[in-house]
PDB file of N, CA and C in Angstrom:
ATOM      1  N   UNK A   1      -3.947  -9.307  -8.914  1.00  0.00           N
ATOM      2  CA  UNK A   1      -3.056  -8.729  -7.934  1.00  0.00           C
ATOM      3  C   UNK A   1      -3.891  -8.047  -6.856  1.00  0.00           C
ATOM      4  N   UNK A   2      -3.840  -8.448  -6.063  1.00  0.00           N
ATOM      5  CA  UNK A   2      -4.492  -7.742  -4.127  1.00  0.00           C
ATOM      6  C   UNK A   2      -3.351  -6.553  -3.719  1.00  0.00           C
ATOM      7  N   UNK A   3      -3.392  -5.581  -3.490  1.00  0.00           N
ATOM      8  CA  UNK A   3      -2.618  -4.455  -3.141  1.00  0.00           C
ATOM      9  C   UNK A   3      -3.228  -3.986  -1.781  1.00  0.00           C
ATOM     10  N   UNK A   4      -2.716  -4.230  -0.916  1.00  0.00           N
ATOM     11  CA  UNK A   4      -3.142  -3.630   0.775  1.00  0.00           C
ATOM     12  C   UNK A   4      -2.266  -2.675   0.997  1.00  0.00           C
ATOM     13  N   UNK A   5      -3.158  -1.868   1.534  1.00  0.00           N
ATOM     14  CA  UNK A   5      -2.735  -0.436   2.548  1.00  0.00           C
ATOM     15  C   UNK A   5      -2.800  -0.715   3.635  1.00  0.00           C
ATOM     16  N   UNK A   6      -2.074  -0.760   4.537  1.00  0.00           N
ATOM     17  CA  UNK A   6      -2.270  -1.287   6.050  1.00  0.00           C
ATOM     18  C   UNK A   6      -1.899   0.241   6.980  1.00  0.00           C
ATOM     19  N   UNK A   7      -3.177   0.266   7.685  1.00  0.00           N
ATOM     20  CA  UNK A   7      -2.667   1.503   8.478  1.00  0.00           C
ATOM     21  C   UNK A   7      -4.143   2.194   9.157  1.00  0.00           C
ATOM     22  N   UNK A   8      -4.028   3.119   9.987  1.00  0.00           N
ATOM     23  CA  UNK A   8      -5.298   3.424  10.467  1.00  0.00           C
ATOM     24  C   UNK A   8      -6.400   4.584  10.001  1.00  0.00           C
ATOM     25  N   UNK A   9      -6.131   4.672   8.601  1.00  0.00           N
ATOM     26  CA  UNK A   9      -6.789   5.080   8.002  1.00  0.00           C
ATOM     27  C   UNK A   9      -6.448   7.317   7.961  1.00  0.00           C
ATOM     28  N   UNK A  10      -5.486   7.086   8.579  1.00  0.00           N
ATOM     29  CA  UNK A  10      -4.793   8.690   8.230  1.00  0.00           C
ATOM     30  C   UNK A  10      -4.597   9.164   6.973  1.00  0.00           C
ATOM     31  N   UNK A  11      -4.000  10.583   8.031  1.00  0.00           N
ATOM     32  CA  UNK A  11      -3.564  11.168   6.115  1.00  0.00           C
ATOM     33  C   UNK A  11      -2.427  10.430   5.316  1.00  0.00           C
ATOM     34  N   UNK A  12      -1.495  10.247   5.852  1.00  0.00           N
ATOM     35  CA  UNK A  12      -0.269   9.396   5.849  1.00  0.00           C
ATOM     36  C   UNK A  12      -0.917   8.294   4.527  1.00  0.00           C
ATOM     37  N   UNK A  13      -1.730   7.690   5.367  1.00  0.00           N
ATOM     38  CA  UNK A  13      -2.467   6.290   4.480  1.00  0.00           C
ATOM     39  C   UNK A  13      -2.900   7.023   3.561  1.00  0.00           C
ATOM     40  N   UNK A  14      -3.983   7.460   3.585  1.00  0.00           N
ATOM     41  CA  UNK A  14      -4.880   7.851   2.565  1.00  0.00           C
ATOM     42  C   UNK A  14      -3.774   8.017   1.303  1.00  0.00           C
ATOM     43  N   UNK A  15      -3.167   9.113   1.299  1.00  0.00           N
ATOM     44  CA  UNK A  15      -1.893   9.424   0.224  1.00  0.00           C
ATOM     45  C   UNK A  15      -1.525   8.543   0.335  1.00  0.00           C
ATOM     46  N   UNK A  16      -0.607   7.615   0.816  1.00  0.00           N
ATOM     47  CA  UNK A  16      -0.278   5.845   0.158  1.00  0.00           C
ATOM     48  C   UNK A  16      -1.047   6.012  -0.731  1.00  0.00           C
ATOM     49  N   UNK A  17      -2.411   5.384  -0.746  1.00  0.00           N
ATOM     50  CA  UNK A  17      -3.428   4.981  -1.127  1.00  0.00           C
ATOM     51  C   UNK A  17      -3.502   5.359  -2.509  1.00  0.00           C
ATOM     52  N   UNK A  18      -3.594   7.012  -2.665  1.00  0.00           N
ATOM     53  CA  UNK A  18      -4.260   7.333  -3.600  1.00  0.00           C
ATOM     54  C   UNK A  18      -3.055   6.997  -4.578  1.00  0.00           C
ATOM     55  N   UNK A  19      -1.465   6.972  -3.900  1.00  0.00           N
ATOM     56  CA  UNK A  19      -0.335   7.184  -4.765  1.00  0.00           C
ATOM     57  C   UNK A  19      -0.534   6.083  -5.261  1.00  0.00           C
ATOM     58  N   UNK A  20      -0.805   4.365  -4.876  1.00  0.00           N
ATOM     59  CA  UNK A  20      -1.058   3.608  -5.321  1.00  0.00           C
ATOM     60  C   UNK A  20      -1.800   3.803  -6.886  1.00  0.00           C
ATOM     61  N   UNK A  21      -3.122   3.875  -6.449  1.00  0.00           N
ATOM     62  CA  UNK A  21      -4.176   3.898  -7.456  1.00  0.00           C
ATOM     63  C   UNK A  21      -3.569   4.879  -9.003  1.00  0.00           C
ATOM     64  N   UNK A  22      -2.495   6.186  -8.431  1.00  0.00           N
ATOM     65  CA  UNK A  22      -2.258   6.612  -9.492  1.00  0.00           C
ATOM     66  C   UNK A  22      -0.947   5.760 -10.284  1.00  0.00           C
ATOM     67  N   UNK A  23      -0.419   5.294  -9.316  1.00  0.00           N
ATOM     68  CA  UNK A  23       1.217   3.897  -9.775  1.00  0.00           C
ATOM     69  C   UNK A  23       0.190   3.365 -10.970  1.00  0.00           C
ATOM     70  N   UNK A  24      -1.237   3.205 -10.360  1.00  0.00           N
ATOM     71  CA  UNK A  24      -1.508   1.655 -11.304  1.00  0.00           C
ATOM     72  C   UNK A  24      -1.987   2.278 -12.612  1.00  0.00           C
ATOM     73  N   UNK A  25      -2.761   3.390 -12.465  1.00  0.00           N
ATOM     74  CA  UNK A  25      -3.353   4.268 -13.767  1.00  0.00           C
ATOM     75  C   UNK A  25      -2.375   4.789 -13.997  1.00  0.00           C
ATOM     76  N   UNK A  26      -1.301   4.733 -14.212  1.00  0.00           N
ATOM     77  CA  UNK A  26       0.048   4.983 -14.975  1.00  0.00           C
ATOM     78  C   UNK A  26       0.339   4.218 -15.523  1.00  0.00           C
ATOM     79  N   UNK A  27       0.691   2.922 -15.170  1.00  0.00           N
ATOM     80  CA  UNK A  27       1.046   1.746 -15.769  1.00  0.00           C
ATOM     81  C   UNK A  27       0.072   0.915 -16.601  1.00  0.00           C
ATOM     82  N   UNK A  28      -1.140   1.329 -16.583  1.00  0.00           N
ATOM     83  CA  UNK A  28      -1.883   0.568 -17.210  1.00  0.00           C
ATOM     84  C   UNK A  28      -2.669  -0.709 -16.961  1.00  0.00           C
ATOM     85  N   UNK A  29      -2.659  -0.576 -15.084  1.00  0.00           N
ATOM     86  CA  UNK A  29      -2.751  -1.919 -14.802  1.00  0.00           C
ATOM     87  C   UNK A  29      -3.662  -2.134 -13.935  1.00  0.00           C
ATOM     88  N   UNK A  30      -4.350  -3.109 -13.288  1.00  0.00           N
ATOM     89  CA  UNK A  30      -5.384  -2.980 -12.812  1.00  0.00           C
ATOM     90  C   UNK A  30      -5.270  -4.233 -11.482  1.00  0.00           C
ATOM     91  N   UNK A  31      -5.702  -3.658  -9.919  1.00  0.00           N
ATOM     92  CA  UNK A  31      -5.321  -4.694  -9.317  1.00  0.00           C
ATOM     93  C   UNK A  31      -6.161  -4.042  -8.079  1.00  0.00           C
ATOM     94  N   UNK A  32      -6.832  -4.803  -7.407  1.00  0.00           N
ATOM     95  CA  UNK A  32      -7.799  -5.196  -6.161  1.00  0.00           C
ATOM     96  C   UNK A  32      -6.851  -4.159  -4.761  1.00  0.00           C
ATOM     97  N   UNK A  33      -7.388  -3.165  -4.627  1.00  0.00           N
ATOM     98  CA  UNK A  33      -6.387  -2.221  -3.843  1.00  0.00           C
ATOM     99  C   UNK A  33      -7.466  -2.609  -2.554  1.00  0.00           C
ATOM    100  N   UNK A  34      -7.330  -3.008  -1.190  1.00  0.00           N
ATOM    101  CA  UNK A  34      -7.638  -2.768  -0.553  1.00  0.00           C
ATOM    102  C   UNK A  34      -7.214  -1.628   1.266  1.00  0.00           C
ATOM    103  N   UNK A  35      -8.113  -1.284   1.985  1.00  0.00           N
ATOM    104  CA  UNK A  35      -7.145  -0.380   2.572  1.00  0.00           C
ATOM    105  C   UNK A  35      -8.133  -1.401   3.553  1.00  0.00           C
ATOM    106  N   UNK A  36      -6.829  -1.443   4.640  1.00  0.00           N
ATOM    107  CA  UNK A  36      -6.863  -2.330   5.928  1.00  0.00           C
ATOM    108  C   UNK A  36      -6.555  -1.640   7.013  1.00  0.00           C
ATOM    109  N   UNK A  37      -7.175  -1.580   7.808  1.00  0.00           N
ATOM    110  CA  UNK A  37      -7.650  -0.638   9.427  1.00  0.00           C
ATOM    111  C   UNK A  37      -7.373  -1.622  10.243  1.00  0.00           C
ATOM    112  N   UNK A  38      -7.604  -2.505  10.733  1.00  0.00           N
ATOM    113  CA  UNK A  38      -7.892  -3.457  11.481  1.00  0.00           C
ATOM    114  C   UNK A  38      -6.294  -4.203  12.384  1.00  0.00           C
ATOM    115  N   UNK A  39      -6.052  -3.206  13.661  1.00  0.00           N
ATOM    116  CA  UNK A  39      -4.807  -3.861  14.111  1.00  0.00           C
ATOM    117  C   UNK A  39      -4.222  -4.498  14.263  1.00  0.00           C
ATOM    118  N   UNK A  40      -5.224  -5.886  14.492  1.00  0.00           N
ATOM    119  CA  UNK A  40      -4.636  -7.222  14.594  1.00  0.00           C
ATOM    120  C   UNK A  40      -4.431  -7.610  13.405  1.00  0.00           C
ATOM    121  N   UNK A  41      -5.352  -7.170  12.582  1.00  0.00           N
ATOM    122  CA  UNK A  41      -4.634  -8.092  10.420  1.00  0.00           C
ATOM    123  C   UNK A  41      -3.833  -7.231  10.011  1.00  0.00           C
ATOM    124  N   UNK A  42      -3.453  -6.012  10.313  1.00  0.00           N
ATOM    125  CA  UNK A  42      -2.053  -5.157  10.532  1.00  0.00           C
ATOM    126  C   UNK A  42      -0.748  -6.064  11.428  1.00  0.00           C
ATOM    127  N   UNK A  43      -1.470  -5.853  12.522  1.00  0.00           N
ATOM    128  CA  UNK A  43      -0.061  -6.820  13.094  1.00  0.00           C
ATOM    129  C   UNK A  43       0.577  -8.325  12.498  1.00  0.00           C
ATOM    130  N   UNK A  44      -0.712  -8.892  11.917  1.00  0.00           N
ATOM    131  CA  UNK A  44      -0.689  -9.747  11.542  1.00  0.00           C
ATOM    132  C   UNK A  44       0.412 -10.514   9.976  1.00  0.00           C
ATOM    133  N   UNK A  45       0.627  -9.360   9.687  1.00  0.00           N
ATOM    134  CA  UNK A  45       1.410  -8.859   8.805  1.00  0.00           C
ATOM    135  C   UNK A  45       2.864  -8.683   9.051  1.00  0.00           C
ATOM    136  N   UNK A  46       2.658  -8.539  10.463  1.00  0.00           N
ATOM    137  CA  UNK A  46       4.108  -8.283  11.308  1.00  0.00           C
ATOM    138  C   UNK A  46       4.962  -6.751  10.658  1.00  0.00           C
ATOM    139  N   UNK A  47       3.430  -5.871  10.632  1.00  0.00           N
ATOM    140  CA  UNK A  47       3.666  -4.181  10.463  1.00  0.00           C
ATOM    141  C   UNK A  47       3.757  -3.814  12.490  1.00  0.00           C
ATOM    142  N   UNK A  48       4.694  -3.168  12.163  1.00  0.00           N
ATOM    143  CA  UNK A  48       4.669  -2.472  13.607  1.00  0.00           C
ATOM    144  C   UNK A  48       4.533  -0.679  13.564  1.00  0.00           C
ATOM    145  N   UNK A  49       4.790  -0.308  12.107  1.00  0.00           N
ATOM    146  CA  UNK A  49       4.708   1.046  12.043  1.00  0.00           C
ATOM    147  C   UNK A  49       3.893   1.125  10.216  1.00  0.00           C
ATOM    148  N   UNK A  50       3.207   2.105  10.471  1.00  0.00           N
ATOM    149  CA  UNK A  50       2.341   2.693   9.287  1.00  0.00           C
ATOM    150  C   UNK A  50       2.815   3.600   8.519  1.00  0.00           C
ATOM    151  N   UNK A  51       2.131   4.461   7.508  1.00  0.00           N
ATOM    152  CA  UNK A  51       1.666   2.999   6.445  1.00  0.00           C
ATOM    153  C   UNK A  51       2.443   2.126   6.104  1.00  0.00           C
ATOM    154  N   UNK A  52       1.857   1.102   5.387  1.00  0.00           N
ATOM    155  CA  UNK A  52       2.363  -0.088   5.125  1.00  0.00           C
ATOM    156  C   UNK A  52       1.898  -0.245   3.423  1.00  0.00           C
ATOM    157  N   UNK A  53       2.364  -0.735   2.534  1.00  0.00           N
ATOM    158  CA  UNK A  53       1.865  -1.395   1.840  1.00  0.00           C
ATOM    159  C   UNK A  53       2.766  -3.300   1.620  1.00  0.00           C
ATOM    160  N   UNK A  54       1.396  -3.640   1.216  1.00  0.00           N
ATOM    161  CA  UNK A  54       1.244  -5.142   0.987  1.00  0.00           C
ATOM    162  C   UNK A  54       0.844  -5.279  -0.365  1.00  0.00           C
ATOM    163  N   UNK A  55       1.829  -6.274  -1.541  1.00  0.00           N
ATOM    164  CA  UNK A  55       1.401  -6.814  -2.644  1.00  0.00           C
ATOM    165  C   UNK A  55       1.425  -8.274  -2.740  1.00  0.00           C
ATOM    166  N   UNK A  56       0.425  -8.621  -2.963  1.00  0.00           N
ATOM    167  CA  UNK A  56      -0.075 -10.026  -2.694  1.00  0.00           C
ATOM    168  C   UNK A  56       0.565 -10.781  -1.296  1.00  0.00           C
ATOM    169  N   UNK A  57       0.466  -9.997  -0.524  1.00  0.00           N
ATOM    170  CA  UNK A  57       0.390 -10.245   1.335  1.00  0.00           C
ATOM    171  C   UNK A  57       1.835 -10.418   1.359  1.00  0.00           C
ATOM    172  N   UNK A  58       2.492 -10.121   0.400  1.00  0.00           N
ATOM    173  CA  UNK A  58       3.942  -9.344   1.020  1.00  0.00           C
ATOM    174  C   UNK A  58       3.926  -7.896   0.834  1.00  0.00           C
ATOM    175  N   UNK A  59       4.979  -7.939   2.260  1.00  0.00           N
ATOM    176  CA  UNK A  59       4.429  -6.248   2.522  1.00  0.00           C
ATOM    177  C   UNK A  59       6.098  -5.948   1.880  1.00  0.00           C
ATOM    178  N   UNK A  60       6.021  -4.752   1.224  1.00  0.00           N
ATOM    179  CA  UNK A  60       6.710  -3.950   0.576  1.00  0.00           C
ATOM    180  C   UNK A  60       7.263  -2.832   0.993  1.00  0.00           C
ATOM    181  N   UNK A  61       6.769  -2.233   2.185  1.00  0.00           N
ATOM    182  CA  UNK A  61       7.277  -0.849   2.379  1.00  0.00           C
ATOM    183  C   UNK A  61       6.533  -1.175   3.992  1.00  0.00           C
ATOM    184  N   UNK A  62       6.893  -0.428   4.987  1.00  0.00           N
ATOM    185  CA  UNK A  62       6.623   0.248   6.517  1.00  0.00           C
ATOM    186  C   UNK A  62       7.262   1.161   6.722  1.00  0.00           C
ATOM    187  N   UNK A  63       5.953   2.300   7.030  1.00  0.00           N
ATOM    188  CA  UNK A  63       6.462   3.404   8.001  1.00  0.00           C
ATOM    189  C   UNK A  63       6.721   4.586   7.037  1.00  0.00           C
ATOM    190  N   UNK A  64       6.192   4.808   5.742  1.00  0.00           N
ATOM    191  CA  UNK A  64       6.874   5.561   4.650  1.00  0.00           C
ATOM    192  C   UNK A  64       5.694   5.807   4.073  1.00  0.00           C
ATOM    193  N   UNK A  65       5.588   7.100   3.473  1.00  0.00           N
ATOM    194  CA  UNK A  65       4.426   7.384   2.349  1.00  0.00           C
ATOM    195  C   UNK A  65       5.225   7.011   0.792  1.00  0.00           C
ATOM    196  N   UNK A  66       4.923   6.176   0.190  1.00  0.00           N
ATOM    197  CA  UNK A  66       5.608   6.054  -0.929  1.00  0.00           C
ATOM    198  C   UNK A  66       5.108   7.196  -2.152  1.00  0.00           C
ATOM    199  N   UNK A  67       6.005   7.726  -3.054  1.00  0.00           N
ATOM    200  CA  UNK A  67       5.819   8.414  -3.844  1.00  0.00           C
ATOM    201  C   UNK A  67       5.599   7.216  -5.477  1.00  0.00           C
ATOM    202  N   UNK A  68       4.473   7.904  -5.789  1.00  0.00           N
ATOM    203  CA  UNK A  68       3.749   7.273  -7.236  1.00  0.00           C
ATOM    204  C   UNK A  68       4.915   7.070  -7.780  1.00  0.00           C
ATOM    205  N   UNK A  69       5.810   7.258  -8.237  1.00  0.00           N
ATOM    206  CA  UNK A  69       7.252   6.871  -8.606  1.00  0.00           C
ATOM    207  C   UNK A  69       7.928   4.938  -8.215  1.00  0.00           C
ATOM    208  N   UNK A  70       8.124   4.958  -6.812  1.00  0.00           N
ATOM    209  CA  UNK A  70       8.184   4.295  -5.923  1.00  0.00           C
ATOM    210  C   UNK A  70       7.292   3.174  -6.195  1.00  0.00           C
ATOM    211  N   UNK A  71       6.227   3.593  -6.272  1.00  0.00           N
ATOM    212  CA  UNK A  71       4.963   2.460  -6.190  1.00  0.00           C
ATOM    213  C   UNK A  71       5.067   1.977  -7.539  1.00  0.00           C
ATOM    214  N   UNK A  72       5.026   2.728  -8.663  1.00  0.00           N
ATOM    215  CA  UNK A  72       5.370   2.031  -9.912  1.00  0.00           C
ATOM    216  C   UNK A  72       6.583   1.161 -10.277  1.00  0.00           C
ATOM    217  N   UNK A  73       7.804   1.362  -9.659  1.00  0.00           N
ATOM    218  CA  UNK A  73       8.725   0.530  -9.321  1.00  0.00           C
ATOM    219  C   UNK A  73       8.920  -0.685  -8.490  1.00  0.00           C
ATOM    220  N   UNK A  74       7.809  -0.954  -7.666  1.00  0.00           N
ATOM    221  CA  UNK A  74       7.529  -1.776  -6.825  1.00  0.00           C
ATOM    222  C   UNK A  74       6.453  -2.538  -7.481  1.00  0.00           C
ATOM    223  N   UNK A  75       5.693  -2.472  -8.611  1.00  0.00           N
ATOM    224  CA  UNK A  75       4.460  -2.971  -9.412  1.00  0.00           C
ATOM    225  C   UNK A  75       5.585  -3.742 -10.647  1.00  0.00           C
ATOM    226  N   UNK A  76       6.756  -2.929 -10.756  1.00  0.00           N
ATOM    227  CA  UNK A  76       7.698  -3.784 -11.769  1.00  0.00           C
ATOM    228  C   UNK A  76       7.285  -3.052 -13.281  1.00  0.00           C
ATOM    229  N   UNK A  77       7.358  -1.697 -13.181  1.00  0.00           N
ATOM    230  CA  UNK A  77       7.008  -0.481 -14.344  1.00  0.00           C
ATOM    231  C   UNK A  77       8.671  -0.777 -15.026  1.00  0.00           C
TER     232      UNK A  77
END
Protein backbone atom coordinates (compact mmCIF):
# COMPACT_ATOMS: atom_id res chain seq x y z
CA UNK A 1 0.00 0.00 0.00
CA UNK A 2 1.57 3.70 -1.18
CA UNK A 3 -0.14 6.33 1.15
CA UNK A 4 0.51 10.08 -0.21
CA UNK A 5 0.28 13.27 1.60
CA UNK A 6 -0.14 15.83 -0.95
CA UNK A 7 0.43 19.34 0.15
CA UNK A 8 3.19 21.92 0.69
CA UNK A 9 4.69 20.62 3.36
CA UNK A 10 2.85 22.78 6.36
CA UNK A 11 1.68 22.33 9.60
CA UNK A 12 -1.70 21.32 8.31
CA UNK A 13 0.34 18.44 6.33
CA UNK A 14 2.77 17.52 8.60
CA UNK A 15 -0.21 16.47 11.24
CA UNK A 16 -1.97 14.61 8.26
CA UNK A 17 1.11 12.93 8.12
CA UNK A 18 1.98 12.02 11.40
CA UNK A 19 -1.98 11.11 11.97
CA UNK A 20 -1.42 8.74 9.20
CA UNK A 21 1.66 6.94 10.49
CA UNK A 22 -0.20 6.71 13.91
CA UNK A 23 -3.79 5.20 11.82
CA UNK A 24 -1.20 2.61 10.65
CA UNK A 25 0.70 1.79 14.12
CA UNK A 26 -2.70 1.28 15.44
CA UNK A 27 -3.85 -1.04 13.12
CA UNK A 28 -1.01 -3.01 12.80
CA UNK A 29 -0.19 -2.29 9.40
CA UNK A 30 2.45 -1.26 7.40
CA UNK A 31 2.40 0.83 4.11
CA UNK A 32 4.93 3.15 1.98
CA UNK A 33 3.70 6.74 3.33
CA UNK A 34 5.00 9.20 1.12
CA UNK A 35 4.69 13.13 1.53
CA UNK A 36 4.40 14.99 -1.88
CA UNK A 37 5.35 18.82 -2.28
CA UNK A 38 5.52 19.09 -5.76
CA UNK A 39 2.49 21.25 -7.41
CA UNK A 40 2.19 19.92 -10.52
CA UNK A 41 2.05 15.91 -9.08
CA UNK A 42 -0.40 17.64 -6.58
CA UNK A 43 -2.40 19.04 -9.29
CA UNK A 44 -1.93 16.17 -10.99
CA UNK A 45 -4.06 14.39 -8.76
CA UNK A 46 -6.67 16.94 -9.51
CA UNK A 47 -6.08 18.34 -5.58
CA UNK A 48 -6.93 21.95 -5.75
CA UNK A 49 -6.86 22.45 -1.93
CA UNK A 50 -4.50 20.86 0.86
CA UNK A 51 -3.88 18.57 2.59
CA UNK A 52 -4.74 15.86 0.66
CA UNK A 53 -4.37 12.36 1.26
CA UNK A 54 -3.93 9.66 -1.51
CA UNK A 55 -4.24 5.70 -1.03
CA UNK A 56 -2.90 3.92 -3.78
CA UNK A 57 -3.28 7.26 -6.06
CA UNK A 58 -6.80 7.61 -5.04
CA UNK A 59 -7.12 10.52 -3.18
CA UNK A 60 -9.35 10.16 -0.15
CA UNK A 61 -9.74 13.34 1.56
CA UNK A 62 -8.94 17.41 0.32
CA UNK A 63 -8.62 20.31 2.23
CA UNK A 64 -9.02 18.60 5.83
CA UNK A 65 -6.55 17.48 8.53
CA UNK A 66 -7.87 14.05 9.14
CA UNK A 67 -8.05 12.80 12.68
CA UNK A 68 -6.11 9.23 13.43
CA UNK A 69 -9.66 8.00 13.88
CA UNK A 70 -10.64 8.98 10.31
CA UNK A 71 -7.50 7.66 8.81
CA UNK A 72 -8.02 4.28 10.40
CA UNK A 73 -11.42 4.15 8.88
CA UNK A 74 -10.26 5.02 5.59
CA UNK A 75 -7.30 2.06 5.85
CA UNK A 76 -10.63 -0.23 6.46
CA UNK A 77 -9.86 -0.74 10.61
Amino acid sequence: MIIKVLGSGCKKCITLSENTQAALANLGREAQVIKVTDFAEIAAHGVMSTPALAIDDKVVSVGKVLTVSEVEKLLGA
